[in-house]
PDB file of N, CA and C in Angstrom:
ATOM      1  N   UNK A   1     -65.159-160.106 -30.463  1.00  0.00           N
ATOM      2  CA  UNK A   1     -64.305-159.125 -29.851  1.00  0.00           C
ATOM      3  C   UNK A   1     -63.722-158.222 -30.940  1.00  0.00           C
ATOM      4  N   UNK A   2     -63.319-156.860 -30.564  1.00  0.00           N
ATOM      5  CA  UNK A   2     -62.714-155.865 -31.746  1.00  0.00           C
ATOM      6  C   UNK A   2     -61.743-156.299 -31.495  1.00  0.00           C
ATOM      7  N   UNK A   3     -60.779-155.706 -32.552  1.00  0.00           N
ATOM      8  CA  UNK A   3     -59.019-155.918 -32.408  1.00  0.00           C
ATOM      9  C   UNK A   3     -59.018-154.939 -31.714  1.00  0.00           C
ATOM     10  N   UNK A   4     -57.830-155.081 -31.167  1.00  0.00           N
ATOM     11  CA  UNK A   4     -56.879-153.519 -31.024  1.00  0.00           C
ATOM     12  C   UNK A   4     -56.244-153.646 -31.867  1.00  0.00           C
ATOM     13  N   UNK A   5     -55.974-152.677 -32.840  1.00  0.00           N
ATOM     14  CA  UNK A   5     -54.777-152.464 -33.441  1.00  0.00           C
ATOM     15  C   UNK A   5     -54.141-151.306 -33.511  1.00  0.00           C
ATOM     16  N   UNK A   6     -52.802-150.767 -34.223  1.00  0.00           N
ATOM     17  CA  UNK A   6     -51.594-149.944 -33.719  1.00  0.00           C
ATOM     18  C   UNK A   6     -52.075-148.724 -34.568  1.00  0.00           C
ATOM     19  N   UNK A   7     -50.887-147.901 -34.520  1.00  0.00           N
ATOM     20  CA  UNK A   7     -51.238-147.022 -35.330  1.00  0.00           C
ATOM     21  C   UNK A   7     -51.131-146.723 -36.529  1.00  0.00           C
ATOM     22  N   UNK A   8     -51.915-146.672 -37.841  1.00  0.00           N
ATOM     23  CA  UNK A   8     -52.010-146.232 -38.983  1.00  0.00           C
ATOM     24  C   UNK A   8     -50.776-146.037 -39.582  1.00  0.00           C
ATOM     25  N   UNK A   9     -50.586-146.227 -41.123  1.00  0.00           N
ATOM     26  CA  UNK A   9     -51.380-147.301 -41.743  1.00  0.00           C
ATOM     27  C   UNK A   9     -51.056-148.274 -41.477  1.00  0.00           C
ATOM     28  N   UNK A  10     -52.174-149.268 -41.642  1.00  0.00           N
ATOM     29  CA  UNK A  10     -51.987-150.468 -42.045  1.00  0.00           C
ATOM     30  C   UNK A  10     -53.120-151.634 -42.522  1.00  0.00           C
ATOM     31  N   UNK A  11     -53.224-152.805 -43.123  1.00  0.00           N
ATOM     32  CA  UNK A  11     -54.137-153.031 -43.696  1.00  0.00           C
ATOM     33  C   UNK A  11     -55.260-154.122 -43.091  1.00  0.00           C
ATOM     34  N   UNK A  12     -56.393-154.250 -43.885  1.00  0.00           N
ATOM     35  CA  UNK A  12     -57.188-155.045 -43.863  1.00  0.00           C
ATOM     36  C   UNK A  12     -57.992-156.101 -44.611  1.00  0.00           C
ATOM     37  N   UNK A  13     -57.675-157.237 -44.663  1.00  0.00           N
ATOM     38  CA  UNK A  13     -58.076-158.316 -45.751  1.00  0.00           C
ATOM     39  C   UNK A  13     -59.712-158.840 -45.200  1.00  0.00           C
ATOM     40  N   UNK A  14     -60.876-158.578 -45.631  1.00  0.00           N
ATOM     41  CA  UNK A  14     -62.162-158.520 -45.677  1.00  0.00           C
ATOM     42  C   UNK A  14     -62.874-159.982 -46.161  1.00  0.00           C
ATOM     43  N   UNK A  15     -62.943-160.846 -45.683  1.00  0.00           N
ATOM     44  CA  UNK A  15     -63.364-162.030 -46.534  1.00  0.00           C
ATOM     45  C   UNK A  15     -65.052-161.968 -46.289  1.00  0.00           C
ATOM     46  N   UNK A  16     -65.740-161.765 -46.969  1.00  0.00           N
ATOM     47  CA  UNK A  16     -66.889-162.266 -47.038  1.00  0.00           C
ATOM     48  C   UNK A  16     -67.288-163.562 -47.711  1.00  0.00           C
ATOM     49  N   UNK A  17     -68.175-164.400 -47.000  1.00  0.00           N
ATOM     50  CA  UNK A  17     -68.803-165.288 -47.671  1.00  0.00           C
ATOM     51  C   UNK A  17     -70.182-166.009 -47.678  1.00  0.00           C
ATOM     52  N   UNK A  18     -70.522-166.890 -48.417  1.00  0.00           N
ATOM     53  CA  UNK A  18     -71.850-167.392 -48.046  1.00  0.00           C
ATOM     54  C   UNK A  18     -71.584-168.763 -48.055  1.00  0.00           C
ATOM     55  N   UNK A  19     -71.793-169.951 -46.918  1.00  0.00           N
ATOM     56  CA  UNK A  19     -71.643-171.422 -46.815  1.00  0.00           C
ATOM     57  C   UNK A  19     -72.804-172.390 -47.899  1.00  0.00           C
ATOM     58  N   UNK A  20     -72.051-173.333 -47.783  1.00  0.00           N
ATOM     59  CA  UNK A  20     -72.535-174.459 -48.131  1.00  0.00           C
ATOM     60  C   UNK A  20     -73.407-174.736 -46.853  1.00  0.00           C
ATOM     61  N   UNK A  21     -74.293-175.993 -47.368  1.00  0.00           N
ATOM     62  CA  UNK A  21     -74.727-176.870 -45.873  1.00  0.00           C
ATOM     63  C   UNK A  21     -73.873-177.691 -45.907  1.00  0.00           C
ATOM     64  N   UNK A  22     -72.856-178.002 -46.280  1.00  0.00           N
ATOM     65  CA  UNK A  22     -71.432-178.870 -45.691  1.00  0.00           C
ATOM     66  C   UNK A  22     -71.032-178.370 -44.474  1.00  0.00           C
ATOM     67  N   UNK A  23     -71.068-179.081 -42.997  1.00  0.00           N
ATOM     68  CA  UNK A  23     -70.248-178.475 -42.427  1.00  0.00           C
ATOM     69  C   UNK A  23     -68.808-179.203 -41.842  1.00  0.00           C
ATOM     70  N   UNK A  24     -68.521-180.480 -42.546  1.00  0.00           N
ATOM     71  CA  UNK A  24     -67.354-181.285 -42.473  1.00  0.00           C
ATOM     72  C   UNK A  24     -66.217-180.515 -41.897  1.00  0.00           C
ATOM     73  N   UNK A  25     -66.342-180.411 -40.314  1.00  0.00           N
ATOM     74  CA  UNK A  25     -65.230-179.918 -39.653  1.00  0.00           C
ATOM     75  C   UNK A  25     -64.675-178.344 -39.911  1.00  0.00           C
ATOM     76  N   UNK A  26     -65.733-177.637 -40.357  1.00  0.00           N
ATOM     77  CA  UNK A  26     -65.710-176.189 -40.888  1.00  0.00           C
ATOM     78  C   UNK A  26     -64.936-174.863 -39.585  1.00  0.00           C
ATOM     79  N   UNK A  27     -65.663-175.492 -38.712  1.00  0.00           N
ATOM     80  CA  UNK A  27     -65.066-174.717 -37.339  1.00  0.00           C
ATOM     81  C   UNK A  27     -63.916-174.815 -36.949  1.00  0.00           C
ATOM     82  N   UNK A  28     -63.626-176.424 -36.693  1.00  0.00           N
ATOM     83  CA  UNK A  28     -62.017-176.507 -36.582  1.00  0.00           C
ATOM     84  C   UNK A  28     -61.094-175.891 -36.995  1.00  0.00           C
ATOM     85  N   UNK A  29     -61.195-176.196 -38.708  1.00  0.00           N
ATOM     86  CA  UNK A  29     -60.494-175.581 -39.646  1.00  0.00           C
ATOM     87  C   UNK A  29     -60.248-174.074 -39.716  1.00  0.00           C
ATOM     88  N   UNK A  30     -61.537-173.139 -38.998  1.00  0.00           N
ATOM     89  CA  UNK A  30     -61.886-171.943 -39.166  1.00  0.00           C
ATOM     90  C   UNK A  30     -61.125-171.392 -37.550  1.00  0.00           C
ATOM     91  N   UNK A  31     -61.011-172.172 -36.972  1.00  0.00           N
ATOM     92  CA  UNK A  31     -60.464-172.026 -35.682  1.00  0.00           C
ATOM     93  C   UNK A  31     -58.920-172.225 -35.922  1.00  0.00           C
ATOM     94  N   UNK A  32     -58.249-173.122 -36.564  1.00  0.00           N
ATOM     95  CA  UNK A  32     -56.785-173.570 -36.627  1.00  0.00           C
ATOM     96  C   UNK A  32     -56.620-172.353 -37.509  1.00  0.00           C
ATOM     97  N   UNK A  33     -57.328-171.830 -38.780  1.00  0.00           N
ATOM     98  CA  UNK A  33     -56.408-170.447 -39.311  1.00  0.00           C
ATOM     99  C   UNK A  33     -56.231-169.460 -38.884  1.00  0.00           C
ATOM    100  N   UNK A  34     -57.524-169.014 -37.841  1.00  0.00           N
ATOM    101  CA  UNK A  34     -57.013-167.795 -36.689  1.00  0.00           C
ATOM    102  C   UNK A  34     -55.644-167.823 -35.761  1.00  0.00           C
ATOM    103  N   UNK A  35     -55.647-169.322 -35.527  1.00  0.00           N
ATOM    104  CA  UNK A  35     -54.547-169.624 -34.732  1.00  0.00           C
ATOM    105  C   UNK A  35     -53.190-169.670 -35.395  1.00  0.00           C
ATOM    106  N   UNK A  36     -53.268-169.928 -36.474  1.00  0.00           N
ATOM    107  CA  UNK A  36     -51.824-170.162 -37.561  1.00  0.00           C
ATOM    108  C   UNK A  36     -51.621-168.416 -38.162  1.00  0.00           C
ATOM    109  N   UNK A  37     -52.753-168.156 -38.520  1.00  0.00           N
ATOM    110  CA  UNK A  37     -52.793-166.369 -38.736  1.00  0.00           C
ATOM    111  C   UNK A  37     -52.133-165.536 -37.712  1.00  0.00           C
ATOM    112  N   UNK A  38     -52.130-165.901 -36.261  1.00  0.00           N
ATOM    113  CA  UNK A  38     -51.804-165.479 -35.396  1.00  0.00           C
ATOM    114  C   UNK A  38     -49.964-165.361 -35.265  1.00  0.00           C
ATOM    115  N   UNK A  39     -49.695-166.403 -35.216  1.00  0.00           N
ATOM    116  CA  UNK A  39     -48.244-166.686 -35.870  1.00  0.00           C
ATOM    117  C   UNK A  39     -47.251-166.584 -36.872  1.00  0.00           C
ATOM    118  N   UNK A  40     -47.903-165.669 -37.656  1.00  0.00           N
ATOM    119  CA  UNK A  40     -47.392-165.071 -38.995  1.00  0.00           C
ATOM    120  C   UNK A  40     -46.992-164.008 -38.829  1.00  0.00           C
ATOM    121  N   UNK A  41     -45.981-163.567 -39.326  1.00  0.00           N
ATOM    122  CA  UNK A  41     -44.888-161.853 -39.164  1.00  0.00           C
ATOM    123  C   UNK A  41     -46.625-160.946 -39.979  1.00  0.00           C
ATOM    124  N   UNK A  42     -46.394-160.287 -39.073  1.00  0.00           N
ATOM    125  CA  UNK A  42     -46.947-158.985 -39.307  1.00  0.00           C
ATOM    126  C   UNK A  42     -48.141-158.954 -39.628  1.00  0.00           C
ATOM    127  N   UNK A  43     -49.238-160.253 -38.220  1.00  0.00           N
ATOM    128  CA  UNK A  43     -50.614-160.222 -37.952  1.00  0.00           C
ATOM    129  C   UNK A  43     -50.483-159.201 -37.055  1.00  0.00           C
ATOM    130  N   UNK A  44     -51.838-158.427 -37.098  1.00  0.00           N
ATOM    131  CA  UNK A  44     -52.153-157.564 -35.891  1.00  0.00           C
ATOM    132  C   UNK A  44     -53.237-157.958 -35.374  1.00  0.00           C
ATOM    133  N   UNK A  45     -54.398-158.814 -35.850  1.00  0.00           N
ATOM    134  CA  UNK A  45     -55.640-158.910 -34.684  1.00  0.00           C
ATOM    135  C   UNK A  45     -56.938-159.544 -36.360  1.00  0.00           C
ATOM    136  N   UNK A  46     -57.674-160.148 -35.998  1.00  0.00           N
ATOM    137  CA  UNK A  46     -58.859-160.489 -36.441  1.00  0.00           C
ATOM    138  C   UNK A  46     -60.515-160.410 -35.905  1.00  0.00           C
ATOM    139  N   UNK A  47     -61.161-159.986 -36.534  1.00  0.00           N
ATOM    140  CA  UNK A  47     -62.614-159.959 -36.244  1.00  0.00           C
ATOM    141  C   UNK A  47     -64.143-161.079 -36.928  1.00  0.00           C
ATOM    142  N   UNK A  48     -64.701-161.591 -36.384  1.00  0.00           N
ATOM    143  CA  UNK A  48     -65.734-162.548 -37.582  1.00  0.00           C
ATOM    144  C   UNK A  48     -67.131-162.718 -37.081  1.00  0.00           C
ATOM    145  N   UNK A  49     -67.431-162.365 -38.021  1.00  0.00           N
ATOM    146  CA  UNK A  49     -69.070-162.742 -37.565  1.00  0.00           C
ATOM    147  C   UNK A  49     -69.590-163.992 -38.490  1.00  0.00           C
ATOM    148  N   UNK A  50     -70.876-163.937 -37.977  1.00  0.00           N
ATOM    149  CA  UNK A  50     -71.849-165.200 -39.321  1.00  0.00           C
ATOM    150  C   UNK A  50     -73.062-164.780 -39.045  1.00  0.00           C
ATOM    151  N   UNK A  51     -73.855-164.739 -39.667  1.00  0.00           N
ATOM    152  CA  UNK A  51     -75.097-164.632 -40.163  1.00  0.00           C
ATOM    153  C   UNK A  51     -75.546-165.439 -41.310  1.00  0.00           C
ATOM    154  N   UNK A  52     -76.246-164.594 -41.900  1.00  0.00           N
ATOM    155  CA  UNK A  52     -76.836-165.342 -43.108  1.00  0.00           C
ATOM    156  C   UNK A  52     -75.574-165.218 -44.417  1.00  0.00           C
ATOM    157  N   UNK A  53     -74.710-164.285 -44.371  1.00  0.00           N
ATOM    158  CA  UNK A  53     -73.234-163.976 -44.811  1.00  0.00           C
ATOM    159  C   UNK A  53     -72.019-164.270 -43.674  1.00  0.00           C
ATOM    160  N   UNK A  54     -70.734-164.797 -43.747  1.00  0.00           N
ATOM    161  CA  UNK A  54     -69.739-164.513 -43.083  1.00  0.00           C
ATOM    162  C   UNK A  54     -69.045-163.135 -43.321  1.00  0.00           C
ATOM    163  N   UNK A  55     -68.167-162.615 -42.248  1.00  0.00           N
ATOM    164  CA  UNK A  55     -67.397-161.472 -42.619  1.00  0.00           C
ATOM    165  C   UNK A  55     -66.515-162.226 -41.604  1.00  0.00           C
ATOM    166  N   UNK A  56     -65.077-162.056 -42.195  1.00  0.00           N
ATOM    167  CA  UNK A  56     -63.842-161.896 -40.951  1.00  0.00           C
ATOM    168  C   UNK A  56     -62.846-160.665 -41.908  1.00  0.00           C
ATOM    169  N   UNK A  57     -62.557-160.434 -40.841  1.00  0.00           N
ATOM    170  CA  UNK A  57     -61.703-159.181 -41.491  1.00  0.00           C
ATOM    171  C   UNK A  57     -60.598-159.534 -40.279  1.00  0.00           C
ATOM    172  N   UNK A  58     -59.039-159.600 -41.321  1.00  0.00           N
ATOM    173  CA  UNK A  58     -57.824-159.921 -40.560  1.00  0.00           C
ATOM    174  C   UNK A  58     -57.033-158.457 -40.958  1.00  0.00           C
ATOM    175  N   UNK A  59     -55.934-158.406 -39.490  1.00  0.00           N
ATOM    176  CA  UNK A  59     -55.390-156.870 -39.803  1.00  0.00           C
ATOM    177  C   UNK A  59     -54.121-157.243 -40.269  1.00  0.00           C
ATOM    178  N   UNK A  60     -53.561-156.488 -40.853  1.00  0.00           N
ATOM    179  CA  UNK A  60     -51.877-156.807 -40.951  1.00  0.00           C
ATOM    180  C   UNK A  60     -50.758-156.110 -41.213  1.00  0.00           C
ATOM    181  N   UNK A  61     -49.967-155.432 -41.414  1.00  0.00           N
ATOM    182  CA  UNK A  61     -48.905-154.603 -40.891  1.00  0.00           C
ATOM    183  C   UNK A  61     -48.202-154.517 -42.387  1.00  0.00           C
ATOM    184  N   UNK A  62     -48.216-154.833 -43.187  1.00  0.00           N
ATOM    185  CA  UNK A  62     -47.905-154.570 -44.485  1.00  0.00           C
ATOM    186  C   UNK A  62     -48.471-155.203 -45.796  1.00  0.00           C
ATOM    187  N   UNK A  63     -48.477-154.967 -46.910  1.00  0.00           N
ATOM    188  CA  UNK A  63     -48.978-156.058 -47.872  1.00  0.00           C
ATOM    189  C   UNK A  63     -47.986-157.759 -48.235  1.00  0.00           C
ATOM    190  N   UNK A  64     -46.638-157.260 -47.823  1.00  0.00           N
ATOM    191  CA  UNK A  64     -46.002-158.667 -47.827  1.00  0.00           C
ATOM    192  C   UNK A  64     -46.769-159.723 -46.957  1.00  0.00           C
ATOM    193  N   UNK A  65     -46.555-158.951 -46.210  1.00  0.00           N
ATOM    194  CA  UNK A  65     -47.620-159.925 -44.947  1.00  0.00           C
ATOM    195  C   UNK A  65     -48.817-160.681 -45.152  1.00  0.00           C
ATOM    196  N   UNK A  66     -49.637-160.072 -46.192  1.00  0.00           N
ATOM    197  CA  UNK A  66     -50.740-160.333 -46.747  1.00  0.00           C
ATOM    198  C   UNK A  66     -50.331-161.568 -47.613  1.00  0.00           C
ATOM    199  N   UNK A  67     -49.494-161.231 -48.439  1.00  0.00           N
ATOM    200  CA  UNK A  67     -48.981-162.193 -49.237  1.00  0.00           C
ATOM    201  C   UNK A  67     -48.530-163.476 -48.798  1.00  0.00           C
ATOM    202  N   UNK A  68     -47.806-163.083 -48.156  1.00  0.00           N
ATOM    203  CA  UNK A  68     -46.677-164.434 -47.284  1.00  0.00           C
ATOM    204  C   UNK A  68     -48.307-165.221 -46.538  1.00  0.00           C
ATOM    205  N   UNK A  69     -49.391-164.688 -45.798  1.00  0.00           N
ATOM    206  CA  UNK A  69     -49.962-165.743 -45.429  1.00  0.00           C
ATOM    207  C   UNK A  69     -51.108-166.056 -46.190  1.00  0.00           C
ATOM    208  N   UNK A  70     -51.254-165.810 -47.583  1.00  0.00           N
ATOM    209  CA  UNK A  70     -52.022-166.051 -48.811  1.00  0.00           C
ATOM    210  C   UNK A  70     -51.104-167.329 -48.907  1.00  0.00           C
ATOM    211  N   UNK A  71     -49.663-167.394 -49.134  1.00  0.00           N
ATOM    212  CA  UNK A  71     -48.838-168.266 -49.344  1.00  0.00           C
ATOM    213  C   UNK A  71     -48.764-170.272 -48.683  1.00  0.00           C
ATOM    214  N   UNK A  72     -49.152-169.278 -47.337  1.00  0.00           N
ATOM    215  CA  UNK A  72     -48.893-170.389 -46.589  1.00  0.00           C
ATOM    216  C   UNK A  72     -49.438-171.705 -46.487  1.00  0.00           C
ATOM    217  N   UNK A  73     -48.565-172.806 -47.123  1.00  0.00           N
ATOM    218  CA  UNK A  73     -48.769-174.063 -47.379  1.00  0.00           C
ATOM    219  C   UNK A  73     -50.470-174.558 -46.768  1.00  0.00           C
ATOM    220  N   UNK A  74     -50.940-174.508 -45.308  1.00  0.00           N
ATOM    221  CA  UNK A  74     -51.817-174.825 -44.385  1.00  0.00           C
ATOM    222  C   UNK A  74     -53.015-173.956 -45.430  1.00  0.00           C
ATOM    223  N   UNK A  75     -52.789-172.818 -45.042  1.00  0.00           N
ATOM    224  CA  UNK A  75     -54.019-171.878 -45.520  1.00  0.00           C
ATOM    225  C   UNK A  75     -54.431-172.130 -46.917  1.00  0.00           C
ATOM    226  N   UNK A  76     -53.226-172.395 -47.945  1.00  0.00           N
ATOM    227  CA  UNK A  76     -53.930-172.432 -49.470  1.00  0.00           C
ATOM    228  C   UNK A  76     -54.641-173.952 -49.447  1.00  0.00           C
ATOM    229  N   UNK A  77     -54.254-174.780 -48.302  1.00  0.00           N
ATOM    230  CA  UNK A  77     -55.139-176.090 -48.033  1.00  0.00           C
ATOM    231  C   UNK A  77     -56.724-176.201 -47.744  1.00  0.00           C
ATOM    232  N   UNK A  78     -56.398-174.964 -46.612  1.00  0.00           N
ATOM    233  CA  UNK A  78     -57.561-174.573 -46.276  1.00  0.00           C
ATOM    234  C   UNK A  78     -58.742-174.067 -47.211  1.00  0.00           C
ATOM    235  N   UNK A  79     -58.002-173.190 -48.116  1.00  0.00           N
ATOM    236  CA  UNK A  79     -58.891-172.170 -49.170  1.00  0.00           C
ATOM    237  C   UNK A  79     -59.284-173.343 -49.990  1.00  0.00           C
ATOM    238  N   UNK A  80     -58.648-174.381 -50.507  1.00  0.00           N
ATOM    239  CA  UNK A  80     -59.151-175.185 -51.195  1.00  0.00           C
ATOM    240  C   UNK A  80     -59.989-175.910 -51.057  1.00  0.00           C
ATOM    241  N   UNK A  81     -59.835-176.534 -50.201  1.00  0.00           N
ATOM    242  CA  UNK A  81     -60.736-177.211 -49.318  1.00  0.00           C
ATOM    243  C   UNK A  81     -62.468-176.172 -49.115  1.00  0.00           C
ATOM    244  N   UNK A  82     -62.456-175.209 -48.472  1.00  0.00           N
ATOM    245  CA  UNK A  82     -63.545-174.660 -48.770  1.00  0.00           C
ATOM    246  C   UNK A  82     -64.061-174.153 -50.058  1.00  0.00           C
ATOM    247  N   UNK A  83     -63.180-174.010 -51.109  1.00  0.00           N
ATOM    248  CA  UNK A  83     -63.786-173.979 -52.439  1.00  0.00           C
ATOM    249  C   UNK A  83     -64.607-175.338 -52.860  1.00  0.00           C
ATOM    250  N   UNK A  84     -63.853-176.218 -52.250  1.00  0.00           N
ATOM    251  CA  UNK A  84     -64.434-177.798 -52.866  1.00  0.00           C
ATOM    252  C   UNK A  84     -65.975-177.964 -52.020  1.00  0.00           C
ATOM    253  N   UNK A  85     -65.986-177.378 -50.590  1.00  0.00           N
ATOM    254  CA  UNK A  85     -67.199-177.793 -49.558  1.00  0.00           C
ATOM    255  C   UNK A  85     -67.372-176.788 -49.107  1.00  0.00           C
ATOM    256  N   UNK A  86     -67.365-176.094 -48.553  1.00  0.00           N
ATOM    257  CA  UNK A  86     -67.944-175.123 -47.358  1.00  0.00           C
ATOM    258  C   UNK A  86     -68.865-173.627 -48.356  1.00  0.00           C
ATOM    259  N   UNK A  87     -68.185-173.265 -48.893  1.00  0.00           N
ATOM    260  CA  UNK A  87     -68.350-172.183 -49.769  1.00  0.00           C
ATOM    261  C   UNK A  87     -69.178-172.258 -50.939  1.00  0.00           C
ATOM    262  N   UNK A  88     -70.358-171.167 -51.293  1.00  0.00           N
ATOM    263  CA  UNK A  88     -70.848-171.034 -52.233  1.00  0.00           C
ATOM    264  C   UNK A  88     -70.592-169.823 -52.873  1.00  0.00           C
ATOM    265  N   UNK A  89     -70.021-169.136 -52.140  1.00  0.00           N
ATOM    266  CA  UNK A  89     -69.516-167.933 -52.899  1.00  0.00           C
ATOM    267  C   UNK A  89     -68.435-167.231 -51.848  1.00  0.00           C
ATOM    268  N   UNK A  90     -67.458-166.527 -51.928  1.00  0.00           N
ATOM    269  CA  UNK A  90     -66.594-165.600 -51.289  1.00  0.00           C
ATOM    270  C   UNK A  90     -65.880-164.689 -51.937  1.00  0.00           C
ATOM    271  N   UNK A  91     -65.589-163.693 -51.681  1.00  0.00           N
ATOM    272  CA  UNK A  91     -65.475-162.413 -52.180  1.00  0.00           C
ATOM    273  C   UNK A  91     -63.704-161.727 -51.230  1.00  0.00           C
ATOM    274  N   UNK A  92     -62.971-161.381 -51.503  1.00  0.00           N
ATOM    275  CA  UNK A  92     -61.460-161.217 -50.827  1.00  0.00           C
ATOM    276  C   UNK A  92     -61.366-159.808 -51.091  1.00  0.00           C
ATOM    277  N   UNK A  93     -61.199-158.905 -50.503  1.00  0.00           N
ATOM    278  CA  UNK A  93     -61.282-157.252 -50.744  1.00  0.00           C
ATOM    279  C   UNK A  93     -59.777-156.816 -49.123  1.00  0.00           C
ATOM    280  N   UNK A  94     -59.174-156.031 -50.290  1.00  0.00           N
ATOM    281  CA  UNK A  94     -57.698-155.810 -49.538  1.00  0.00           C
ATOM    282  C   UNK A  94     -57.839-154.011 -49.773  1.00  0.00           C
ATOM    283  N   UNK A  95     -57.524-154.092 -48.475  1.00  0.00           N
ATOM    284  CA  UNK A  95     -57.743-152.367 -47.992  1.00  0.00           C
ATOM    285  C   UNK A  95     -56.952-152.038 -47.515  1.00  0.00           C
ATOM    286  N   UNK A  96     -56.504-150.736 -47.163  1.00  0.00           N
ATOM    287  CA  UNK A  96     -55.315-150.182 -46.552  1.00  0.00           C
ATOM    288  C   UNK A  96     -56.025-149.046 -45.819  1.00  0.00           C
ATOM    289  N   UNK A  97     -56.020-149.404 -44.478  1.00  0.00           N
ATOM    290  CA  UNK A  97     -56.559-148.676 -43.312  1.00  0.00           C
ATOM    291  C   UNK A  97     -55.956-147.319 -43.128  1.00  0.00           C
ATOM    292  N   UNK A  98     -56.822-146.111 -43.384  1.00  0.00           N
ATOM    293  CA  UNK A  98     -55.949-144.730 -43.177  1.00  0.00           C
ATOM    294  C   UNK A  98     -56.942-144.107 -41.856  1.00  0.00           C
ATOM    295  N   UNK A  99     -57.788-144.453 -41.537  1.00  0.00           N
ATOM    296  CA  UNK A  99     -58.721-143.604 -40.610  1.00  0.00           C
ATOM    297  C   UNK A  99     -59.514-144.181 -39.747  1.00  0.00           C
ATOM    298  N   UNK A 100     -59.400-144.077 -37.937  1.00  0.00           N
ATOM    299  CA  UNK A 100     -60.252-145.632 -37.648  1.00  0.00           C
ATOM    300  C   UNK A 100     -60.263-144.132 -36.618  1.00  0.00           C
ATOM    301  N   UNK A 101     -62.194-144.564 -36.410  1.00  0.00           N
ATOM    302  CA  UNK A 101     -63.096-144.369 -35.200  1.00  0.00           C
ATOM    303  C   UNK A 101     -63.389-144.810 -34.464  1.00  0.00           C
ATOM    304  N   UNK A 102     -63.358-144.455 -33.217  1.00  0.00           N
ATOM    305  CA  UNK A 102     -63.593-145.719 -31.516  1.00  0.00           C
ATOM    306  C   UNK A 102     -64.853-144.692 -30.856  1.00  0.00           C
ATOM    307  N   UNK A 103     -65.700-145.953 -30.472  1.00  0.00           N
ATOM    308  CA  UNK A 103     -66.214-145.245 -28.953  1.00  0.00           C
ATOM    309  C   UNK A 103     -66.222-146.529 -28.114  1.00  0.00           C
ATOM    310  N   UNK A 104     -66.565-146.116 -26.734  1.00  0.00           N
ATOM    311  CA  UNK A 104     -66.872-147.084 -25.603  1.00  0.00           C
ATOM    312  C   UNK A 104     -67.789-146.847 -24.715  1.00  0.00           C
ATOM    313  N   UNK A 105     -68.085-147.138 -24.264  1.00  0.00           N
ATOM    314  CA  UNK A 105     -69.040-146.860 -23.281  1.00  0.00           C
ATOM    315  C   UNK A 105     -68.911-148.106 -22.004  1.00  0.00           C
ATOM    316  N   UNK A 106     -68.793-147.289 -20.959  1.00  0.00           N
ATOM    317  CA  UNK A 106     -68.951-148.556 -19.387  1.00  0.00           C
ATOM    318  C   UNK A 106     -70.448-149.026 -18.958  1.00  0.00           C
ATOM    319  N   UNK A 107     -71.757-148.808 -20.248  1.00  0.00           N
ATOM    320  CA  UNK A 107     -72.779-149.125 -19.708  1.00  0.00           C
ATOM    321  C   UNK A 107     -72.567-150.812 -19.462  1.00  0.00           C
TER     322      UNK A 107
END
C-alpha cells in the first residue's frame, strides 16, 4: 500500500537491504517495528517491498523524529539482531521530501 502523507516538507528514511538465508522469526520482528514505528511522535506512514533486494521507506515529520526512533531501546534490538542474522548488507539513506507526484486511476 502507498502512504498518504501530509504536506511538504517532510522526510524519508530509505532502508535498503539484501537477507541472509536466516529467517529466525524475521517477519515477526519486521512486523512488530512497523507496529512500534507506528507509535512514535512524528511517524507519518511506511512502504516495503522484497525482491531479490528489500526497500522500506518510513515517513516522518521531522529529523528528531528520525532520531528518537533510531533511539528506541526495541528497534536498536532489532537492528542488532539483524546485523548478527538476517542481513548481508543494508544501506540507511535520509532524505528530506520537497516534491511528491500522484496519479490514480479507477481501472
Amino acid at each position: 500500500m502507498i502512504a498518504t502523507t501530509p504536506n511538504l516538507p517532510y522526510y524519508a528514511v530509505i532502508f535498503t537491504s539484501v537477507r541472509t538465508e536466516i529467517d529466525e522469526n524475521y517477519e515477526k520482528m519486521a512486523e512488530r517495528m512497523i507496529e512500534l514505528a507506528q507509535l512514535q511522535k512524528g511517524f507519518l506512514g511506511v512502504e516495503s517491498a522484497r525482491n531479490d533486494i528489500g526497500i522500506t521507506v518510513s515517513y516522518w515529520d521531522r529529523l528528531e523524529s528520525i532520531s528518537n526512533w533510531k533511539h528506541n531501546l526495541e528497534h536498536t534490538e532489532a537492528r542488532e539482531k539483524g546485523r548478527k542474522l538476517w542481513y548481508k548488507k543494508f544501506t540507511v539513506r535520509i532524505c528530506k521530501v520537497e516534491r511528491v507526484y500522484d496519479f490514480e486511476t479507477e481501472l
